[in-house]
N, C-alpha and C. Protein backbone atom coordinates (compact mmCIF):
# COMPACT_ATOMS: atom_id res chain seq x y z
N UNK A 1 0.83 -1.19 0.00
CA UNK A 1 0.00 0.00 0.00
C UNK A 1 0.87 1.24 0.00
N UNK A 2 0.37 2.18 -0.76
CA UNK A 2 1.02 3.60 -0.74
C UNK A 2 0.62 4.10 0.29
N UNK A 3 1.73 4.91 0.89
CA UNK A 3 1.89 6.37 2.03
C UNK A 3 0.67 6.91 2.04
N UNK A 4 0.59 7.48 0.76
CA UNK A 4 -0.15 8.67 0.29
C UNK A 4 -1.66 8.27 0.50
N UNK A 5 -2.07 7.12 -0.06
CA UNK A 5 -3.65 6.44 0.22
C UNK A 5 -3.70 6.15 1.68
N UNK A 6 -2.56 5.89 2.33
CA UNK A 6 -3.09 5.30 3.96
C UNK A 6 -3.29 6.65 4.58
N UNK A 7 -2.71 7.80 4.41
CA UNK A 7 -2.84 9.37 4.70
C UNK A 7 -4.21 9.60 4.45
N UNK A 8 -4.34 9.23 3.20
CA UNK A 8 -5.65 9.62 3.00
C UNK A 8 -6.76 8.89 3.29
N UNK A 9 -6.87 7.83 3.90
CA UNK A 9 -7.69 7.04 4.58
C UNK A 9 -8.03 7.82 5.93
N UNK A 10 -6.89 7.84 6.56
CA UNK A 10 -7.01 7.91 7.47
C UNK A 10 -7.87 9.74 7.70
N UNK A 11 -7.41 10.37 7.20
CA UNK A 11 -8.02 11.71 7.34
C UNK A 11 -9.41 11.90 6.62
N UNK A 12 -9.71 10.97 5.77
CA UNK A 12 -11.28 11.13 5.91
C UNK A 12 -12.00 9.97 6.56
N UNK A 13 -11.63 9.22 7.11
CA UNK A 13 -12.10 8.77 8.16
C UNK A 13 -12.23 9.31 9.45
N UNK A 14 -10.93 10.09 9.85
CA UNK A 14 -10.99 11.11 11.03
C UNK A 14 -12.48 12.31 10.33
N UNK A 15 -12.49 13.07 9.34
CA UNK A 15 -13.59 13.70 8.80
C UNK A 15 -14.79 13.22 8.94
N UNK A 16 -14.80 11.27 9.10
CA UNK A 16 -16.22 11.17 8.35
C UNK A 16 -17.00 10.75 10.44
N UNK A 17 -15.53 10.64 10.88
CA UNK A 17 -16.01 10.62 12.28
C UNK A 17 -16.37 11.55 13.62
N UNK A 18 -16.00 12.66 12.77
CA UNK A 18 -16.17 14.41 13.43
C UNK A 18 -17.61 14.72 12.68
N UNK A 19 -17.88 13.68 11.80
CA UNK A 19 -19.29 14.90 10.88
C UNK A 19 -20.23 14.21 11.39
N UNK A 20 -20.17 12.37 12.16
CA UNK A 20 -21.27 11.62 12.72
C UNK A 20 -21.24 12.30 14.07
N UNK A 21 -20.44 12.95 14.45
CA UNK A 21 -20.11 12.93 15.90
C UNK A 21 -21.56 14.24 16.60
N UNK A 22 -22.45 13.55 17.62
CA UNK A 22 -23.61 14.39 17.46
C UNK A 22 -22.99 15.93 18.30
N UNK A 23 -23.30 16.79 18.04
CA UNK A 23 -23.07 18.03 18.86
C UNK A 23 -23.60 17.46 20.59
N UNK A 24 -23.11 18.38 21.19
CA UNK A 24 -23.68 18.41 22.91
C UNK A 24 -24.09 19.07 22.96
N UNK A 25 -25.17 18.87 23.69
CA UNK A 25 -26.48 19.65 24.33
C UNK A 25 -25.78 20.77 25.28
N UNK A 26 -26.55 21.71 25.45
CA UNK A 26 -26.01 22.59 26.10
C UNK A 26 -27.22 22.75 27.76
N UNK A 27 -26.56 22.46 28.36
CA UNK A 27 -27.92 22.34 29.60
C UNK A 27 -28.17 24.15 29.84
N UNK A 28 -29.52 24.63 30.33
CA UNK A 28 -30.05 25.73 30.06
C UNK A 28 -29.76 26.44 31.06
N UNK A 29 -29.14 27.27 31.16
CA UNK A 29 -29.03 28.46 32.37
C UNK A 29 -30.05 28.20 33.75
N UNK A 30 -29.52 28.24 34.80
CA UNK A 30 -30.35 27.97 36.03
C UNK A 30 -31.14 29.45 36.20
N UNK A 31 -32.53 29.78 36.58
CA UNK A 31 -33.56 30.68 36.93
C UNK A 31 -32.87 31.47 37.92
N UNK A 32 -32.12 32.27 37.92
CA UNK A 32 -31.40 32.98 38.70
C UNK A 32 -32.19 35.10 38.34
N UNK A 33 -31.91 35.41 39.14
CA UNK A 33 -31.98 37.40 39.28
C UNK A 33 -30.89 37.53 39.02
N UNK A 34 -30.42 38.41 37.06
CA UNK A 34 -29.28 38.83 36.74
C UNK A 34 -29.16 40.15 37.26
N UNK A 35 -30.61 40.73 37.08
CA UNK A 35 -30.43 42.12 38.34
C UNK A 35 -30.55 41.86 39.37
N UNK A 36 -30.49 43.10 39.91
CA UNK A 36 -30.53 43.29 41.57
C UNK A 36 -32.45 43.25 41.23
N UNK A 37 -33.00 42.53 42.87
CA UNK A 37 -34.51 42.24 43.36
C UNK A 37 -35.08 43.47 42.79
N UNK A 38 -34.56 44.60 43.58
CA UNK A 38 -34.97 45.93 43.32
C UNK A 38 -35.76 46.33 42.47
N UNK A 39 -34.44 46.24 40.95
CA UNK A 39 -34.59 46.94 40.04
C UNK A 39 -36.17 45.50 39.20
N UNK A 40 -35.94 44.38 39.51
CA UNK A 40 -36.70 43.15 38.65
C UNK A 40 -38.12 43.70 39.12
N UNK A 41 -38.40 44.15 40.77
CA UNK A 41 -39.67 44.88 41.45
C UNK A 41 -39.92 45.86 41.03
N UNK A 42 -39.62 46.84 40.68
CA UNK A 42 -39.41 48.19 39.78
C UNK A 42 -40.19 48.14 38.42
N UNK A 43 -39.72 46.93 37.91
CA UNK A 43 -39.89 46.80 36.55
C UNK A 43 -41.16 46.08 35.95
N UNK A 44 -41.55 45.32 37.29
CA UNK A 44 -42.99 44.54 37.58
C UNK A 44 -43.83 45.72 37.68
N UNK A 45 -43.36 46.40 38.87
CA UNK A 45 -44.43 47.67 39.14
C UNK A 45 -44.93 48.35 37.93
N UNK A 46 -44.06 48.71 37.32
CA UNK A 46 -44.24 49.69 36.37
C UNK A 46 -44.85 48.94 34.85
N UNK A 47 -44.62 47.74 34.66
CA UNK A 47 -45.23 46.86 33.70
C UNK A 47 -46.04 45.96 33.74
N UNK A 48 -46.16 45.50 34.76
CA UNK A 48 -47.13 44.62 35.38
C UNK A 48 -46.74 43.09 35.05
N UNK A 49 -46.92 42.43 35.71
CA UNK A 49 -46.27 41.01 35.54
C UNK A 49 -46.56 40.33 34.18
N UNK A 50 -46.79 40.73 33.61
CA UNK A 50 -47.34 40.59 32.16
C UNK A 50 -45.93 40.35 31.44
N UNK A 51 -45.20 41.40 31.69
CA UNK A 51 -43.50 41.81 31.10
C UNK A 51 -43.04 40.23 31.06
N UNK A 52 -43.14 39.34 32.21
CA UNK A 52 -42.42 38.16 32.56
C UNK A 52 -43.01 36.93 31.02
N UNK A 53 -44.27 37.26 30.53
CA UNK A 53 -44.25 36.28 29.84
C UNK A 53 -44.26 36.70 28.53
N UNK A 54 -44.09 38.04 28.23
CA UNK A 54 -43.79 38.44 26.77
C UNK A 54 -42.88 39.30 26.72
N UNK A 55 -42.21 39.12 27.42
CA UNK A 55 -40.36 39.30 27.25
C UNK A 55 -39.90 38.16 27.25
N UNK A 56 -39.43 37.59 26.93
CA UNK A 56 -38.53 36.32 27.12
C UNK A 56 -37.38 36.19 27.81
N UNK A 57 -36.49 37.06 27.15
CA UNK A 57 -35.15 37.54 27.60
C UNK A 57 -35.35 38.26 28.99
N UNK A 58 -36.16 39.31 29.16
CA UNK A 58 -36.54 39.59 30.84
C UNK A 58 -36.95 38.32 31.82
N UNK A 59 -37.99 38.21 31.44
CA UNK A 59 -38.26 36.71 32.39
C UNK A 59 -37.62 35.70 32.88
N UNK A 60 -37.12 35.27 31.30
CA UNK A 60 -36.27 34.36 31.69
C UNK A 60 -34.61 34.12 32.30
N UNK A 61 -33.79 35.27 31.69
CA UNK A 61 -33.16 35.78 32.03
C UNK A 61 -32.51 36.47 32.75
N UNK A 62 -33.29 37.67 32.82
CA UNK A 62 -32.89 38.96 33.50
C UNK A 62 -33.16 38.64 35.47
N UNK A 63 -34.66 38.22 35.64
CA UNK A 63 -35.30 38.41 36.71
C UNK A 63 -36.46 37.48 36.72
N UNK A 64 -35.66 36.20 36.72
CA UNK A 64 -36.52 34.95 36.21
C UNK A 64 -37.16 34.49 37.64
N UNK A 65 -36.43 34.95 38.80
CA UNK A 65 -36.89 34.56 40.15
C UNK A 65 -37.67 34.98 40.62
N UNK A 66 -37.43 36.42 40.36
CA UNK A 66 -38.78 37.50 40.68
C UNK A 66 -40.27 37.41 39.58
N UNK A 67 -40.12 36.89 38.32
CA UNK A 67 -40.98 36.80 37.71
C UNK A 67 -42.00 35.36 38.36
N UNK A 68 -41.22 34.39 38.58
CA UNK A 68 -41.28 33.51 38.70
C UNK A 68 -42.54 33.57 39.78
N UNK A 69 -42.02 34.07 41.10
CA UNK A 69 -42.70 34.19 42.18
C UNK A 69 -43.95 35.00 41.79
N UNK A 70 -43.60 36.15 41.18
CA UNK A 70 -45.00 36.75 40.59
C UNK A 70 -45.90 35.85 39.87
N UNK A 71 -45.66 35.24 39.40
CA UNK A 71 -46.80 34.43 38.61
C UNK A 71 -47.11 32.74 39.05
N UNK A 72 -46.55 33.26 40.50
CA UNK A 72 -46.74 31.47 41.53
C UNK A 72 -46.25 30.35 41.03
N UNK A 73 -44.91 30.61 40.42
CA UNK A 73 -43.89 29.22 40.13
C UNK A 73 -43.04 29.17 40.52
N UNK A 74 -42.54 27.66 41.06
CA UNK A 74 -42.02 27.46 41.98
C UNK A 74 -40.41 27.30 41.34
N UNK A 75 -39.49 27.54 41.61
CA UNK A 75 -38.17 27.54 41.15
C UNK A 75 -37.50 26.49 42.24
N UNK A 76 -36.48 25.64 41.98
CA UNK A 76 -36.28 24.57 42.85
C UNK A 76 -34.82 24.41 42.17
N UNK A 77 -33.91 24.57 42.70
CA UNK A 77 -32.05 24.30 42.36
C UNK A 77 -32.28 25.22 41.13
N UNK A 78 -33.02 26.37 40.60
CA UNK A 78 -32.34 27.17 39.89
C UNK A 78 -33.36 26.62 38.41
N UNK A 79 -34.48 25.38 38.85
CA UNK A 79 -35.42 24.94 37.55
C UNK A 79 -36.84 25.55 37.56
N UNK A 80 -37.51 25.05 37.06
CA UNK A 80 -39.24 25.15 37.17
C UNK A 80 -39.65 24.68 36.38
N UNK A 81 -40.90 24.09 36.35
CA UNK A 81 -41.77 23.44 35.02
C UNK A 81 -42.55 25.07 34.48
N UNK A 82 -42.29 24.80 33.36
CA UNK A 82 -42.90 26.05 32.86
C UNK A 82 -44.38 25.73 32.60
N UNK A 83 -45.45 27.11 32.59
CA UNK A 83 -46.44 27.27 32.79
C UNK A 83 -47.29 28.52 32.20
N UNK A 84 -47.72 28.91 31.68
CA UNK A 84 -48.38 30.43 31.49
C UNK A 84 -48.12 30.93 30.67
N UNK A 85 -47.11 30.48 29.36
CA UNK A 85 -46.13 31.27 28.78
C UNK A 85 -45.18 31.79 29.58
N UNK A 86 -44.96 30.99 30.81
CA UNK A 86 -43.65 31.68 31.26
C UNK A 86 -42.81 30.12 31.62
N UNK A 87 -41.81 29.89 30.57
CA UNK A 87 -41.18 28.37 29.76
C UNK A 87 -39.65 28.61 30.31
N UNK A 88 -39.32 26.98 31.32
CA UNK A 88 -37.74 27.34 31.51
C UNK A 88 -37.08 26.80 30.38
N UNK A 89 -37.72 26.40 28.80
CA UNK A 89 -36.44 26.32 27.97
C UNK A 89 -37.11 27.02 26.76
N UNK A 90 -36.88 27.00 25.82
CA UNK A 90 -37.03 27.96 24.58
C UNK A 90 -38.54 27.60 24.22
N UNK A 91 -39.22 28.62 24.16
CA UNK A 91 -40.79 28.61 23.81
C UNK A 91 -40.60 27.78 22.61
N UNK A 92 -39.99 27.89 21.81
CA UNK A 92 -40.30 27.25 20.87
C UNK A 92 -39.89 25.81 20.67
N UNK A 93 -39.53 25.18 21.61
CA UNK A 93 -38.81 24.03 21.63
C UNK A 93 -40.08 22.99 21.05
N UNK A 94 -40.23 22.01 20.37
CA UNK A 94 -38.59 21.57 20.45
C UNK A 94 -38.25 21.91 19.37
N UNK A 95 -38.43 22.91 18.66
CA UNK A 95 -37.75 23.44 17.23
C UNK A 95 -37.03 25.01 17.63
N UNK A 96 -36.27 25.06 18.06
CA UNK A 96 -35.96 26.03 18.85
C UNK A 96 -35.30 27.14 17.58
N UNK A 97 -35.30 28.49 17.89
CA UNK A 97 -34.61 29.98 16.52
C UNK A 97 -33.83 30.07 17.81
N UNK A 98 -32.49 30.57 16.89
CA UNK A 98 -32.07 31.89 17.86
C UNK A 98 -32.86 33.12 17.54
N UNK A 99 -32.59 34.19 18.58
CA UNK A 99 -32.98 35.23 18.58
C UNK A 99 -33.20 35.93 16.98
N UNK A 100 -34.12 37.23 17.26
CA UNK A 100 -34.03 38.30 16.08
C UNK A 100 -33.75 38.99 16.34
N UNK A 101 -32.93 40.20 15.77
CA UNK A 101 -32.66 41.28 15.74
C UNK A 101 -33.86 42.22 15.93
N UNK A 102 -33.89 43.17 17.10
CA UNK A 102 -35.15 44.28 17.14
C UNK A 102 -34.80 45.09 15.69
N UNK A 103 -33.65 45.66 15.33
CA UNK A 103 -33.56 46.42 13.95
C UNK A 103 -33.69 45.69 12.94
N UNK A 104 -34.53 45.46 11.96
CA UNK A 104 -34.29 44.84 10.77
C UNK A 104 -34.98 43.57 10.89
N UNK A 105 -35.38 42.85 11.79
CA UNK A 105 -35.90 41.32 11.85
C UNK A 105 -35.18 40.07 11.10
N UNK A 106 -33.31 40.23 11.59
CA UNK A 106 -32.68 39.59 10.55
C UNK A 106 -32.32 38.70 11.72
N UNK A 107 -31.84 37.26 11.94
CA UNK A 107 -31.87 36.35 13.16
C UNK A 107 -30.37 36.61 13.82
N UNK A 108 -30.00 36.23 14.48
CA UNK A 108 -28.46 36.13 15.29
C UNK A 108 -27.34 35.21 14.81
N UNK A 109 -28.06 34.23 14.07
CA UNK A 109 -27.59 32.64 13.81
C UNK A 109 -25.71 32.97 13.35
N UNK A 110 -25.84 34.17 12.20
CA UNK A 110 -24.43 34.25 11.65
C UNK A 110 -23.31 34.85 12.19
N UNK A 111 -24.35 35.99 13.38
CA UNK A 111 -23.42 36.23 14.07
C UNK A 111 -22.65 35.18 15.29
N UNK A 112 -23.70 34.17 16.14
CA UNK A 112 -24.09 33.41 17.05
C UNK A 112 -22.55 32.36 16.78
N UNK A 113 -22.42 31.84 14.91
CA UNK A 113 -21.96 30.83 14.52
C UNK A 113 -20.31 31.75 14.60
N UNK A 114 -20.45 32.82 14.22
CA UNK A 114 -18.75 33.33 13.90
C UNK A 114 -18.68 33.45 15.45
N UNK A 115 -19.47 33.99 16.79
CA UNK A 115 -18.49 34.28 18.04
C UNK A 115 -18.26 33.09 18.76
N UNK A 116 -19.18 31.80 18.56
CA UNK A 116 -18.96 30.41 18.99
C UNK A 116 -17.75 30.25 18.37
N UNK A 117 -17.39 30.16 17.41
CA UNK A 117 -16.55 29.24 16.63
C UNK A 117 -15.09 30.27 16.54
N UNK A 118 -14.73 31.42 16.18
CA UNK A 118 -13.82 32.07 16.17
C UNK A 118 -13.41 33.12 17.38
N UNK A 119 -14.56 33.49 17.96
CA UNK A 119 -14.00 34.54 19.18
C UNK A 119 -14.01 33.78 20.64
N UNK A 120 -14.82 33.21 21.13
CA UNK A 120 -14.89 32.56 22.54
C UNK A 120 -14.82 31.58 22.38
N UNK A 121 -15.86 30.13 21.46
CA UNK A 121 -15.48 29.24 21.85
C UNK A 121 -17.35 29.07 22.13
N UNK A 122 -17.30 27.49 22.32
CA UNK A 122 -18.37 27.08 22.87
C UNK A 122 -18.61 27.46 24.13
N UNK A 123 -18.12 27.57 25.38
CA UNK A 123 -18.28 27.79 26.66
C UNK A 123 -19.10 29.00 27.06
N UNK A 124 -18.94 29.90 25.68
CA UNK A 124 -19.70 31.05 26.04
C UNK A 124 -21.47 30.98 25.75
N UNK A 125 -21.33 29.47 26.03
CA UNK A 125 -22.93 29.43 25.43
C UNK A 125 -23.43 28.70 26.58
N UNK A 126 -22.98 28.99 27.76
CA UNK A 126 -23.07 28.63 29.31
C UNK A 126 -23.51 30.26 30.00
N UNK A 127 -23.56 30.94 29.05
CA UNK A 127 -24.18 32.72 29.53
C UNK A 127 -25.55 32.82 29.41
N UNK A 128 -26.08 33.63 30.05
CA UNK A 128 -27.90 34.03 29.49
C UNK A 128 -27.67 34.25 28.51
N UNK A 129 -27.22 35.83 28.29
CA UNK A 129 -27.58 36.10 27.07
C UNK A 129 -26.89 35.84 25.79
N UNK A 130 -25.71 34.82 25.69
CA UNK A 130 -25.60 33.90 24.80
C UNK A 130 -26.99 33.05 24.54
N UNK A 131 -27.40 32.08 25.53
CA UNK A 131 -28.12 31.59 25.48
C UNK A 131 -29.85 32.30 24.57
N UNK A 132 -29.27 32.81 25.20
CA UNK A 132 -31.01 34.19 24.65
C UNK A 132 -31.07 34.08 23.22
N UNK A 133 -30.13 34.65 22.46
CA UNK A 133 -29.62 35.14 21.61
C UNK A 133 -29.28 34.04 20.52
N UNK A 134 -28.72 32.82 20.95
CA UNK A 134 -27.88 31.56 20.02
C UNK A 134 -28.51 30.27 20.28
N UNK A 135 -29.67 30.46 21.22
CA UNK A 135 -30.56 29.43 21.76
C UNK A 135 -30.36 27.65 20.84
N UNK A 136 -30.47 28.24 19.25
CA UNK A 136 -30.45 26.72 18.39
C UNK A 136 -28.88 27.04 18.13
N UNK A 137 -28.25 27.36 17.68
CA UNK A 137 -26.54 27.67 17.40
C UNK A 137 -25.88 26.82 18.33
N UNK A 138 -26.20 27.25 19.80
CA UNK A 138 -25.76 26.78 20.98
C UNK A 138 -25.84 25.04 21.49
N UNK A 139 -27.43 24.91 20.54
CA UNK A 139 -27.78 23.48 20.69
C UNK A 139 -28.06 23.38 22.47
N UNK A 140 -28.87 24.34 22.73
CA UNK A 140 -29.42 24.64 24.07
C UNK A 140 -30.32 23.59 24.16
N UNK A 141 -30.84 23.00 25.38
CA UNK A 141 -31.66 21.93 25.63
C UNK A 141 -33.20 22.06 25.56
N UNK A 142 -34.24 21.34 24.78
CA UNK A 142 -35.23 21.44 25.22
C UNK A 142 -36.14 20.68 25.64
N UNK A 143 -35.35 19.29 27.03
CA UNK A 143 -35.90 18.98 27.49
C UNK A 143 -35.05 18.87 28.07
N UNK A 144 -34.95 17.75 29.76
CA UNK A 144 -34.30 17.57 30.43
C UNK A 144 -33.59 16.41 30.40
């Protein structure tokens, strides 16, 4: 056998075993207050608990504990069964988008794919608002 063919065996076999290889799930951010109580009470007051289930990124995110309690769900190690439109994994699961852009209605996905892959790295998809934002990119979970 030639050099050159066993080289090349071998590297698309390494290829054809990186392209079966399934991605990892990304387990979903724990229900934590990224603000301070305060400001999450503030923001109830003035919007009415309503904010918690048609914001996404607020609710779930921002002041998911305080929403949480407002709308009588119970949070337990940082989970909850979602309820009300207020969902601890991507409303849309199990076909999950990343985010849209408020300017323009253009999605995150290309940006999502260049800061995963060339600037941080996968790990940064262990953040909210990675998560928010790169939700399917990230291969975020939508079940347990």
């Amino acid at each position: 056998m030639d050099a050159k063919w066993i080289i090349t065996a071998c590297f698309t076999l390494l290829g054809w075993l990186g392209h079966c290889q399934e991605k990892s799930t990304v387990v979903p951010v724990d229900c934590v207050n990224a603000w301070p109580r305060s400001l999450c009470n503030s923001t109830l007051k003035l919007y009415g608990k309503d904010i918690c289930t048609k914001d996404h990124f607020f609710g779930r995110y921002e002041c998911c504990v305080t929403c949480a309690e407002a709308l009588h769900i119970t949070v337990d190690k940082g989970k909850f069964e979602g309820k009300n439109n207020f969902t601890y994994y991507h409303p849309k699961c199990p076909n999950p988008t990343d985010a849209v852009m408020a300017a323009g209605g253009e999605s995150w996905e290309s940006w999502c794919k260049q800061w995963i892959t060339e600037e941080e790295g996968p790990t940064i998809c262990q953040t909210p608002l990675i998560q928010y934002r790169c939700y399917k990119t990230c291969n975020v979970a939508c079940k347990p």
